[in-house]
ModelCIF file with pLDDT and N, C-alpha, C, O atoms, coordinates in Angstrom:
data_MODEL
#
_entry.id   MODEL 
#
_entity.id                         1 
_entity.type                       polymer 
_entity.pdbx_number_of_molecules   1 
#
_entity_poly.entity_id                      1 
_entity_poly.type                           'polypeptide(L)' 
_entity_poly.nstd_linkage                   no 
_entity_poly.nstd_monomer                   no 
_entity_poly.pdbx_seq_one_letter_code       
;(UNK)(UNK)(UNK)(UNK)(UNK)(UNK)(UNK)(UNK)(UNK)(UNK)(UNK)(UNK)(UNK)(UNK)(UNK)(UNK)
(UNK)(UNK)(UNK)(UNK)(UNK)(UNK)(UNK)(UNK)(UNK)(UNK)(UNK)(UNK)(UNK)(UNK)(UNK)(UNK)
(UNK)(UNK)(UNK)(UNK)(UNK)(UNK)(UNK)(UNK)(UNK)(UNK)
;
_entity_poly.pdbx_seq_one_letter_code_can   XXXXXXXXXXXXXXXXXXXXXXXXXXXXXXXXXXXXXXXXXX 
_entity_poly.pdbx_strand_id                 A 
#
loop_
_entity_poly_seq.entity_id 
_entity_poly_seq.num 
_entity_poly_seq.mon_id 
_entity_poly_seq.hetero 
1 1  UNK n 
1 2  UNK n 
1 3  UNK n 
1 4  UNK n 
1 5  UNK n 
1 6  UNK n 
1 7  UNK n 
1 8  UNK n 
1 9  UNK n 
1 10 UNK n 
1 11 UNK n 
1 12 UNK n 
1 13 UNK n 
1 14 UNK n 
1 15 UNK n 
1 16 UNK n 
1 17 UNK n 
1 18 UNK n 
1 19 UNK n 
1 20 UNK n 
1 21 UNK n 
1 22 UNK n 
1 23 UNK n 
1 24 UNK n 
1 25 UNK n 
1 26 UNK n 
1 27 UNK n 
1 28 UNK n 
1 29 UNK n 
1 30 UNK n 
1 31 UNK n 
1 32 UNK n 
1 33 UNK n 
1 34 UNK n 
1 35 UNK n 
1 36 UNK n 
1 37 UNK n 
1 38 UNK n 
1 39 UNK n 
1 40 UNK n 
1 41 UNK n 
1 42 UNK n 
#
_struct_asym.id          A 
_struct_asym.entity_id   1 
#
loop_
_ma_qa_metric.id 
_ma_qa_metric.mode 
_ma_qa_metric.name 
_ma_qa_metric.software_group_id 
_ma_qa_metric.type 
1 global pLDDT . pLDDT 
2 local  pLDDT . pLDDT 
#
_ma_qa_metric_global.metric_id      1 
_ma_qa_metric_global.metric_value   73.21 
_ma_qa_metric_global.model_id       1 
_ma_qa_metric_global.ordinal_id     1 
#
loop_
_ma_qa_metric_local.label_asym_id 
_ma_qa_metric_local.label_comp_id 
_ma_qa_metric_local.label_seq_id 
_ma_qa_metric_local.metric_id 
_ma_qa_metric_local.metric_value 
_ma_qa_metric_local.model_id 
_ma_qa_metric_local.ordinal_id 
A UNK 1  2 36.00 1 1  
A UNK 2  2 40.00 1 2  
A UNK 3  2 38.00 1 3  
A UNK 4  2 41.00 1 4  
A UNK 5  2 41.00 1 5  
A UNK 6  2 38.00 1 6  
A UNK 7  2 43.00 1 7  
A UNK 8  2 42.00 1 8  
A UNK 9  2 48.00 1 9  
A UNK 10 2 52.00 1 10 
A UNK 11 2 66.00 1 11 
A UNK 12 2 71.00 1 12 
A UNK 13 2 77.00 1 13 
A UNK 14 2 80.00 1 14 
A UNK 15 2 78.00 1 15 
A UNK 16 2 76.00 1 16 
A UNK 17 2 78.00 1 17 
A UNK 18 2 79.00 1 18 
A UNK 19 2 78.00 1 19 
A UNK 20 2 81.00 1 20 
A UNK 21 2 83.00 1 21 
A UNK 22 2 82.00 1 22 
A UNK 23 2 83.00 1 23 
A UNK 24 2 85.00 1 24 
A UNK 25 2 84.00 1 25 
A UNK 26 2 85.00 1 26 
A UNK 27 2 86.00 1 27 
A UNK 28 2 86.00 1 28 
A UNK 29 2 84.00 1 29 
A UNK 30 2 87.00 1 30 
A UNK 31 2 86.00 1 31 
A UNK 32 2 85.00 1 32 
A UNK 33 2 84.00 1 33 
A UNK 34 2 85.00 1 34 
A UNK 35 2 87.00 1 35 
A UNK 36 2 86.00 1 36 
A UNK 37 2 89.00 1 37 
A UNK 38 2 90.00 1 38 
A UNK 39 2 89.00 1 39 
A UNK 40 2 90.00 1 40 
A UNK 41 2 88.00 1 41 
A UNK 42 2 88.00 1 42 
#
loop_
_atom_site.group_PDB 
_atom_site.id 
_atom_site.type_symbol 
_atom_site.label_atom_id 
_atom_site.label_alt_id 
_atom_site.label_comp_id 
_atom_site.label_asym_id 
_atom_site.label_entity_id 
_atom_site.label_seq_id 
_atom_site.pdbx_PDB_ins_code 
_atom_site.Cartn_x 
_atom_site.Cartn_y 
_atom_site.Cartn_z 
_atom_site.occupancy 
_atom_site.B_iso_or_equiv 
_atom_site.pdbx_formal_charge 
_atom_site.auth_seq_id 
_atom_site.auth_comp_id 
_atom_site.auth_asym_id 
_atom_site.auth_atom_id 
_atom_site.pdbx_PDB_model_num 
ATOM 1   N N  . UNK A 1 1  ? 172.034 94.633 163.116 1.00 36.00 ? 1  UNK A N  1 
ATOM 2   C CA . UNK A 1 1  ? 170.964 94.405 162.139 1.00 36.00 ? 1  UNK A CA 1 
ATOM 3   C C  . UNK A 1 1  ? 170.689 92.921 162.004 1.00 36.00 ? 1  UNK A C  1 
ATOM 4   O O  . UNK A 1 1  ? 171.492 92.041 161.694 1.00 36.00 ? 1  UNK A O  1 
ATOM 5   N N  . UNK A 1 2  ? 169.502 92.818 162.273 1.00 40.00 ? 2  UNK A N  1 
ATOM 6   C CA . UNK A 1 2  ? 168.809 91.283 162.108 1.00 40.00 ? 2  UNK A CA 1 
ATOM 7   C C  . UNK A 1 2  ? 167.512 91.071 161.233 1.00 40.00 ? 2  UNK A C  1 
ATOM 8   O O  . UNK A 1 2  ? 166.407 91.276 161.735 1.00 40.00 ? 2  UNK A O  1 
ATOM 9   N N  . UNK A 1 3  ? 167.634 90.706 160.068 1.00 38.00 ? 3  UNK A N  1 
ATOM 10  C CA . UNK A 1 3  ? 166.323 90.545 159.060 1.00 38.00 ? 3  UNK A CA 1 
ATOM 11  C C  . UNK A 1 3  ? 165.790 89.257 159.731 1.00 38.00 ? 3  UNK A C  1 
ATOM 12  O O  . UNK A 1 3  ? 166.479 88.264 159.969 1.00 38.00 ? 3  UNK A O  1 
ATOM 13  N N  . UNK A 1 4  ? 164.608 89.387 159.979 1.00 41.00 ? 4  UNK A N  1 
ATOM 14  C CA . UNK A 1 4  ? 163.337 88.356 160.888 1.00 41.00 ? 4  UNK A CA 1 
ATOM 15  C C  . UNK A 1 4  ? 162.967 87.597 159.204 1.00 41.00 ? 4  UNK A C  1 
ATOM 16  O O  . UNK A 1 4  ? 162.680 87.980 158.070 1.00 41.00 ? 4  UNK A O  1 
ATOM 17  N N  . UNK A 1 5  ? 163.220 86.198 160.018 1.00 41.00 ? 5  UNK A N  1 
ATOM 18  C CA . UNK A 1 5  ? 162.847 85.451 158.874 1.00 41.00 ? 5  UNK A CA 1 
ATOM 19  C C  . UNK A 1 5  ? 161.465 85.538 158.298 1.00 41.00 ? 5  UNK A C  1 
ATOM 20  O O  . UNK A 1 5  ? 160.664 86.006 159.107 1.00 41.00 ? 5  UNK A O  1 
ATOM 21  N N  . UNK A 1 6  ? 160.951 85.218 157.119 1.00 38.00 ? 6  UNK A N  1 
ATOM 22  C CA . UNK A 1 6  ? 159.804 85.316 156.088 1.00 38.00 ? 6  UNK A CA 1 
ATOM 23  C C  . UNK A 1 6  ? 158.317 84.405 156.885 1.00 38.00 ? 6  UNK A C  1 
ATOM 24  O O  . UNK A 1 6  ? 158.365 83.175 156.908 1.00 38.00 ? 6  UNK A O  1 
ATOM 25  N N  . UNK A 1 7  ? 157.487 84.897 157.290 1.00 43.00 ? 7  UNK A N  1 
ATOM 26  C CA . UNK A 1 7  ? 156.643 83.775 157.287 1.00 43.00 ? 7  UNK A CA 1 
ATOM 27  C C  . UNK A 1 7  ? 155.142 83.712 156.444 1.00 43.00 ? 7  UNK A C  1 
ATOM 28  O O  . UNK A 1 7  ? 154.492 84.743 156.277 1.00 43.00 ? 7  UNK A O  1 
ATOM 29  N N  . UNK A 1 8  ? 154.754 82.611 156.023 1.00 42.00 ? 8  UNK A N  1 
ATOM 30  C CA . UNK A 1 8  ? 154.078 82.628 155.099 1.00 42.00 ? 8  UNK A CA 1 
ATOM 31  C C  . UNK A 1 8  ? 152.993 81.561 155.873 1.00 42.00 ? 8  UNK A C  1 
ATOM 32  O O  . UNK A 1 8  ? 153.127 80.654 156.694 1.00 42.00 ? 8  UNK A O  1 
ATOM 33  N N  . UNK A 1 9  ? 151.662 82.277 155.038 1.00 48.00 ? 9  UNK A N  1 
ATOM 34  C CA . UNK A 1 9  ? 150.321 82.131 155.175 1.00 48.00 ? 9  UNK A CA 1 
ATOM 35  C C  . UNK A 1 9  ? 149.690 80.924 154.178 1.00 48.00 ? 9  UNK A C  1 
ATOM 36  O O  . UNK A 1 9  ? 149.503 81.400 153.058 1.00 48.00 ? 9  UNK A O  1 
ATOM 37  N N  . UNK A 1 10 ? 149.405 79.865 154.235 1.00 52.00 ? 10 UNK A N  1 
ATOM 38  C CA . UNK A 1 10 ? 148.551 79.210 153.401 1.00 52.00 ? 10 UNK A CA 1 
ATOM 39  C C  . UNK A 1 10 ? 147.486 78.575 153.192 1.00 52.00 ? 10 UNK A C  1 
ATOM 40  O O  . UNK A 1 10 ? 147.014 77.851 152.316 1.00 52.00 ? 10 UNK A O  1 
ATOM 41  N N  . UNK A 1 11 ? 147.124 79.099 154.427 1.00 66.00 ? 11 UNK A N  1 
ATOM 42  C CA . UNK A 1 11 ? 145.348 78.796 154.396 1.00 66.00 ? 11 UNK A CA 1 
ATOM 43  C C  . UNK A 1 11 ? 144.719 79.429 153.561 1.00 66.00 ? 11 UNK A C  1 
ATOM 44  O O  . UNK A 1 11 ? 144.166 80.448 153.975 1.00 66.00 ? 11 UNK A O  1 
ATOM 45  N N  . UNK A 1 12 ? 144.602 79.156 152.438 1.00 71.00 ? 12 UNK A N  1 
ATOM 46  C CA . UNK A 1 12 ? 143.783 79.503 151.521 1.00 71.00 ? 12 UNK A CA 1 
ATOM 47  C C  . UNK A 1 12 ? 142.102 78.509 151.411 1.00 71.00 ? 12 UNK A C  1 
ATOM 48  O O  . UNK A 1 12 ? 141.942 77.289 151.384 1.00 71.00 ? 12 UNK A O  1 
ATOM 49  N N  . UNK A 1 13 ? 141.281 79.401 151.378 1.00 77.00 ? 13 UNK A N  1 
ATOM 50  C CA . UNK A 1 13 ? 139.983 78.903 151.074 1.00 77.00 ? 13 UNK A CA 1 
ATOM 51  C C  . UNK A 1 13 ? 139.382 79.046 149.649 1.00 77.00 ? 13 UNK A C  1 
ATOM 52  O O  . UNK A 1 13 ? 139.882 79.912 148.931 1.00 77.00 ? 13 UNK A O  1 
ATOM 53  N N  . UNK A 1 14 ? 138.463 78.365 149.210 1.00 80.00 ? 14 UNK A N  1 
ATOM 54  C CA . UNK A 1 14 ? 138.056 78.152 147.383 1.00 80.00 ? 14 UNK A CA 1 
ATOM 55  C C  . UNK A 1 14 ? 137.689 79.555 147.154 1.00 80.00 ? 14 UNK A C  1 
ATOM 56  O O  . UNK A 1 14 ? 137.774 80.058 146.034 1.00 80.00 ? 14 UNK A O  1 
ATOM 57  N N  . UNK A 1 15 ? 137.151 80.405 148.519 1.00 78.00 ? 15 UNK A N  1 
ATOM 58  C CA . UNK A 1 15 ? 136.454 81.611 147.791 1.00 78.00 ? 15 UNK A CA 1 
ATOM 59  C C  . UNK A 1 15 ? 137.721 82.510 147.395 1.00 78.00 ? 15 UNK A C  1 
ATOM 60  O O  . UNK A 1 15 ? 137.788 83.187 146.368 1.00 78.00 ? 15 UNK A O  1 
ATOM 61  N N  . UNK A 1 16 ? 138.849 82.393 148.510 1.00 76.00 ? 16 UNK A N  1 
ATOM 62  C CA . UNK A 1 16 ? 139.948 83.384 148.019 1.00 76.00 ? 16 UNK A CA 1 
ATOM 63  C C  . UNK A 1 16 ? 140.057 82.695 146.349 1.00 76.00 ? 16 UNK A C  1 
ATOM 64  O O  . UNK A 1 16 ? 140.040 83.596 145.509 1.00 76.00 ? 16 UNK A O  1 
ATOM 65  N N  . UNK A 1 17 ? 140.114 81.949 146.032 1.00 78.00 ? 17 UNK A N  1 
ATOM 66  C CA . UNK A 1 17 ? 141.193 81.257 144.436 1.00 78.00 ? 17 UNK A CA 1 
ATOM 67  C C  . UNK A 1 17 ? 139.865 81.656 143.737 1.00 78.00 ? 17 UNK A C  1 
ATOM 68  O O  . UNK A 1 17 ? 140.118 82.458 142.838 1.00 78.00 ? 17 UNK A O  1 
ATOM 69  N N  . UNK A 1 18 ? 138.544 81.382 143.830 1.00 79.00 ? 18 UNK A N  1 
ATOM 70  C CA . UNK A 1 18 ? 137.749 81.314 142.269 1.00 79.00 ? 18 UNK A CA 1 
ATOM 71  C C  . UNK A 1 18 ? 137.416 82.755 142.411 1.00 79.00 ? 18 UNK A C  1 
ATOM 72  O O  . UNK A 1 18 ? 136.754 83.255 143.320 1.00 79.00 ? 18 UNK A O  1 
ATOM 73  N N  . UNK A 1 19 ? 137.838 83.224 141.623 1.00 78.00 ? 19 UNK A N  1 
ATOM 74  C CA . UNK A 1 19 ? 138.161 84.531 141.297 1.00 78.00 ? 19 UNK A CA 1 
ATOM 75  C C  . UNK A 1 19 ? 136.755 84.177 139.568 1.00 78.00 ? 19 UNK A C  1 
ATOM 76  O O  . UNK A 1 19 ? 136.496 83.083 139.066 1.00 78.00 ? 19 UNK A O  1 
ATOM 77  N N  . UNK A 1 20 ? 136.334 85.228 139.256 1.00 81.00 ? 20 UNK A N  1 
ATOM 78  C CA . UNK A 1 20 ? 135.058 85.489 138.376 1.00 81.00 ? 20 UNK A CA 1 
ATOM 79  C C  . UNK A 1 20 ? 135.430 84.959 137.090 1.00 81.00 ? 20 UNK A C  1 
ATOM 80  O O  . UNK A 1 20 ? 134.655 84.394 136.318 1.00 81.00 ? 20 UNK A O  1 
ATOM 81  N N  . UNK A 1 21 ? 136.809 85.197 136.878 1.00 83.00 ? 21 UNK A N  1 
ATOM 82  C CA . UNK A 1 21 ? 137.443 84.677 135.493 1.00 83.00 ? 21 UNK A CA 1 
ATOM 83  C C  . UNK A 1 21 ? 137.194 83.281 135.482 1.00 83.00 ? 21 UNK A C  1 
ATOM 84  O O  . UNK A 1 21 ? 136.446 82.873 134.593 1.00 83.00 ? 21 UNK A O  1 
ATOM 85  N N  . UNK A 1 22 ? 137.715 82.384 136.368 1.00 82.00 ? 22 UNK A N  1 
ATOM 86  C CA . UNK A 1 22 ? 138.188 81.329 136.364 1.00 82.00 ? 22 UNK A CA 1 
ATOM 87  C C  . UNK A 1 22 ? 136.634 80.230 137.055 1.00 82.00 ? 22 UNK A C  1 
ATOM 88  O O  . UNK A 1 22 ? 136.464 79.031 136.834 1.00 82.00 ? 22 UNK A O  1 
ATOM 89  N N  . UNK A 1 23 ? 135.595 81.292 138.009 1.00 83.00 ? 23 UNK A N  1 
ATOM 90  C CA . UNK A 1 23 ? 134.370 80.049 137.743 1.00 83.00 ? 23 UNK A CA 1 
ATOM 91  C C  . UNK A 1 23 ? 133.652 80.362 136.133 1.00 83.00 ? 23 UNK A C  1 
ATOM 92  O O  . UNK A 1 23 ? 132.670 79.866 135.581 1.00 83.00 ? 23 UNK A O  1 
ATOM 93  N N  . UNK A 1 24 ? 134.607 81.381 135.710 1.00 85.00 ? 24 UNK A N  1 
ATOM 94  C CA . UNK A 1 24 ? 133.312 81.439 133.990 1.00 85.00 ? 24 UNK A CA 1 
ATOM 95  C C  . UNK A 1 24 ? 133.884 80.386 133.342 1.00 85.00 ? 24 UNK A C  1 
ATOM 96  O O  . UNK A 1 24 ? 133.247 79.800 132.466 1.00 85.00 ? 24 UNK A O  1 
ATOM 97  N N  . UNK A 1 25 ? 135.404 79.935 133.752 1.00 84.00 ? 25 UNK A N  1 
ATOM 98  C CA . UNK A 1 25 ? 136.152 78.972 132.570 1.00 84.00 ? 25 UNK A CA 1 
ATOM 99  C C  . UNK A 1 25 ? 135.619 77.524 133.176 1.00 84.00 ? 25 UNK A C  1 
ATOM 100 O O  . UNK A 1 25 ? 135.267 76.572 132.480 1.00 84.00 ? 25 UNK A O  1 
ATOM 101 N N  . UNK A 1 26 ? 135.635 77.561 134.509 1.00 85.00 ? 26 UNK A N  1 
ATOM 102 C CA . UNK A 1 26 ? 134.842 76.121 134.965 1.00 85.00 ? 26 UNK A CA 1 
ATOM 103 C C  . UNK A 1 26 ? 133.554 75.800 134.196 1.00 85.00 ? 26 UNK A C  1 
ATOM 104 O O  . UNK A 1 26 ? 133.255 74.979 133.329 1.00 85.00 ? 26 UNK A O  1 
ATOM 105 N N  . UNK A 1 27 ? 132.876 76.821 134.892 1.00 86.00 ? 27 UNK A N  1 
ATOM 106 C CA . UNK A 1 27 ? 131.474 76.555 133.698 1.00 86.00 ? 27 UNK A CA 1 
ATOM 107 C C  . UNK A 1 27 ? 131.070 76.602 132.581 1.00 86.00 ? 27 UNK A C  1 
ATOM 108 O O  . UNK A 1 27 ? 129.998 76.191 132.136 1.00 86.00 ? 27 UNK A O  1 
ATOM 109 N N  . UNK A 1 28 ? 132.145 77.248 131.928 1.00 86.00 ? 28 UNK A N  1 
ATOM 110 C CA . UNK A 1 28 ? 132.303 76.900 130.274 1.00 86.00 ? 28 UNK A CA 1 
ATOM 111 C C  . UNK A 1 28 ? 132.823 75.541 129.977 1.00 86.00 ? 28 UNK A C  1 
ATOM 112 O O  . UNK A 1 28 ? 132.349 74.794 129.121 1.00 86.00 ? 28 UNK A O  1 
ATOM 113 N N  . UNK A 1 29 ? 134.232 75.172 131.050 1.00 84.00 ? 29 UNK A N  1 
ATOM 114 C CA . UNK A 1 29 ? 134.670 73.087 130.939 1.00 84.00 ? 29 UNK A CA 1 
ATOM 115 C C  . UNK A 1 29 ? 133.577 72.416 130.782 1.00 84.00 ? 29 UNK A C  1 
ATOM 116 O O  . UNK A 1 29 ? 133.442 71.665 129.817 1.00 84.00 ? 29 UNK A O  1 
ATOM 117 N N  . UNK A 1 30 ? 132.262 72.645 132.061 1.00 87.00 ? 30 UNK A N  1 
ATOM 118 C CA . UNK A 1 30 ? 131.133 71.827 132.292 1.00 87.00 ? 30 UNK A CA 1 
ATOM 119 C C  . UNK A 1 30 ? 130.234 71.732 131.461 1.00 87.00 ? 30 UNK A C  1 
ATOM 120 O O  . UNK A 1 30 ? 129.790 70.662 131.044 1.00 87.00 ? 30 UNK A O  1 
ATOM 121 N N  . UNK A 1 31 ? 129.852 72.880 131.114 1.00 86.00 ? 31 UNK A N  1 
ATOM 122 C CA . UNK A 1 31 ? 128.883 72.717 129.646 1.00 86.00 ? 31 UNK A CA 1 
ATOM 123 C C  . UNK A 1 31 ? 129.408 72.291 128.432 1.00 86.00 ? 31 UNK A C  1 
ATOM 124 O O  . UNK A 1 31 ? 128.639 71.842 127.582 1.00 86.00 ? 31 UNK A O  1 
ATOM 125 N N  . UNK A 1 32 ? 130.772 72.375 128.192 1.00 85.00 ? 32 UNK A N  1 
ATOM 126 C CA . UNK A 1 32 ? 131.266 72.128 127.182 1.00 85.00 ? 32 UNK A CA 1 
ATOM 127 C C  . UNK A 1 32 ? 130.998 70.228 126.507 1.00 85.00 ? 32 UNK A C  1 
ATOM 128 O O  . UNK A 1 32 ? 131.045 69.728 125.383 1.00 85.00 ? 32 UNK A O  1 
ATOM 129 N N  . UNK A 1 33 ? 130.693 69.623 128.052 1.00 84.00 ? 33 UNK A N  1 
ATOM 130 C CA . UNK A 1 33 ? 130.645 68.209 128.408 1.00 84.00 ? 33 UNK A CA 1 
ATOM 131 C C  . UNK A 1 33 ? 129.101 67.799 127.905 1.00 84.00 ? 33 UNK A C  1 
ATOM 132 O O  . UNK A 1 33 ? 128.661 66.783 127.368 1.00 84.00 ? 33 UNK A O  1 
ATOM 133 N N  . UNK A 1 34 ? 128.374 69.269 128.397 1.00 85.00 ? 34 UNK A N  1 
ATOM 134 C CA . UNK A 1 34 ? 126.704 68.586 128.060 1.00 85.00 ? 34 UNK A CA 1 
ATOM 135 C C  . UNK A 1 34 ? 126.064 68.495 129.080 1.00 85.00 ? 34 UNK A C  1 
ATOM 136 O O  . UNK A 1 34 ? 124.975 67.930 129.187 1.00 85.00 ? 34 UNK A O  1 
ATOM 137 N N  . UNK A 1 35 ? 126.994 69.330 130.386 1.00 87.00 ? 35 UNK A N  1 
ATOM 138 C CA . UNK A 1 35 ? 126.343 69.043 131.700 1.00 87.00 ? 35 UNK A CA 1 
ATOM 139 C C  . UNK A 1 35 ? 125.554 70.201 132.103 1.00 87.00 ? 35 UNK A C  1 
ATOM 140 O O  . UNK A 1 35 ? 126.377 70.932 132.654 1.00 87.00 ? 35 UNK A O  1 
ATOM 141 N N  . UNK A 1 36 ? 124.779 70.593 132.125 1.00 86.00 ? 36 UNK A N  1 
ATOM 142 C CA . UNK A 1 36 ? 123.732 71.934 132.449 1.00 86.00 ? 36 UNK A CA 1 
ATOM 143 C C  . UNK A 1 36 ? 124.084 72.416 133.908 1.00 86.00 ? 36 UNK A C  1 
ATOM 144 O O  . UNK A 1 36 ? 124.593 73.519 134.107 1.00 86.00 ? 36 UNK A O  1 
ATOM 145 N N  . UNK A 1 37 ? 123.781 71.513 134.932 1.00 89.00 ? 37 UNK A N  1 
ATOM 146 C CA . UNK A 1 37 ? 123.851 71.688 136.017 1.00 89.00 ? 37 UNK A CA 1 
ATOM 147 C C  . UNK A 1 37 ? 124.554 71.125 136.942 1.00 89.00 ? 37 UNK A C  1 
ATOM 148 O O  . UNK A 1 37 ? 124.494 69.923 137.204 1.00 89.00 ? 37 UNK A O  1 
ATOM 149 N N  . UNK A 1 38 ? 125.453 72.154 137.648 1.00 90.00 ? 38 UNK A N  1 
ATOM 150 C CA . UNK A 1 38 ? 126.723 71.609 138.741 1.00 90.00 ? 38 UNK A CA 1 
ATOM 151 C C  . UNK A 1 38 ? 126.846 72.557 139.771 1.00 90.00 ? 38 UNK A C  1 
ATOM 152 O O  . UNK A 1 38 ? 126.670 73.750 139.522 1.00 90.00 ? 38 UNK A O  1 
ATOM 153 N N  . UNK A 1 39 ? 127.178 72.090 141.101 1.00 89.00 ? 39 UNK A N  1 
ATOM 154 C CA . UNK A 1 39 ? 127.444 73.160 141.840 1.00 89.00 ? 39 UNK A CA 1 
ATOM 155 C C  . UNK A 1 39 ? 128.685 72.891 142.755 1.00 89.00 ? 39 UNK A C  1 
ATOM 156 O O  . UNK A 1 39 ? 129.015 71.866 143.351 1.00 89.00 ? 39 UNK A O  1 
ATOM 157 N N  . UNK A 1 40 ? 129.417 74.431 142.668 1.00 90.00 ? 40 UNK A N  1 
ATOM 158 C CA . UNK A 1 40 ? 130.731 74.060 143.685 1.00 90.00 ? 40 UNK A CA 1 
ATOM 159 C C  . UNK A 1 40 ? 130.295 74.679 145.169 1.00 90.00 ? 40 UNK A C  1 
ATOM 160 O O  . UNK A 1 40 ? 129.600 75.641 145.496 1.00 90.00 ? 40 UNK A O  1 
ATOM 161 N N  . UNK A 1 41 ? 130.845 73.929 145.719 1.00 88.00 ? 41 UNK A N  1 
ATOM 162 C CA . UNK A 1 41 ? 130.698 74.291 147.647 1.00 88.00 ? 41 UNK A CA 1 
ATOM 163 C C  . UNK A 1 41 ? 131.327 74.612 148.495 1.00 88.00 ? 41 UNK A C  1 
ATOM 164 O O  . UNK A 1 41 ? 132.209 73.837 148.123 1.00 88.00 ? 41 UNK A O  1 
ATOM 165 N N  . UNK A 1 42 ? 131.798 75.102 149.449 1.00 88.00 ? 42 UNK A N  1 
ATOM 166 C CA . UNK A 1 42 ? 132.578 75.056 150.744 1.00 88.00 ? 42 UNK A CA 1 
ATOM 167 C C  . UNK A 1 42 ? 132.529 74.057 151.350 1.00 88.00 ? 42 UNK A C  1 
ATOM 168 O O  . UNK A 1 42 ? 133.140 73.950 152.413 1.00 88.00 ? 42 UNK A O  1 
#
């Protein structure tokens, strides 16, 4: 018996992380400032 070591993935891109919760809390930070208009990109 031989357990194959763990390998891990971390290419993560912005679309995997901003998840719907978290661009509503961005754009609630941004307006909170007075800023109307911002845009995030790839």
């Amino acid at each position: 018996f031989h357990m194959s070591p763990i390998e891990f993935d971390s290419d993560l891109v912005l679309q995997d992380i901003l998840s719907k919760r978290l661009m509503l809390q961005i754009e609630q930070v941004i307006k909170q400032f007075g800023i109307e208009q911002y845009l995030l990109i790839t």
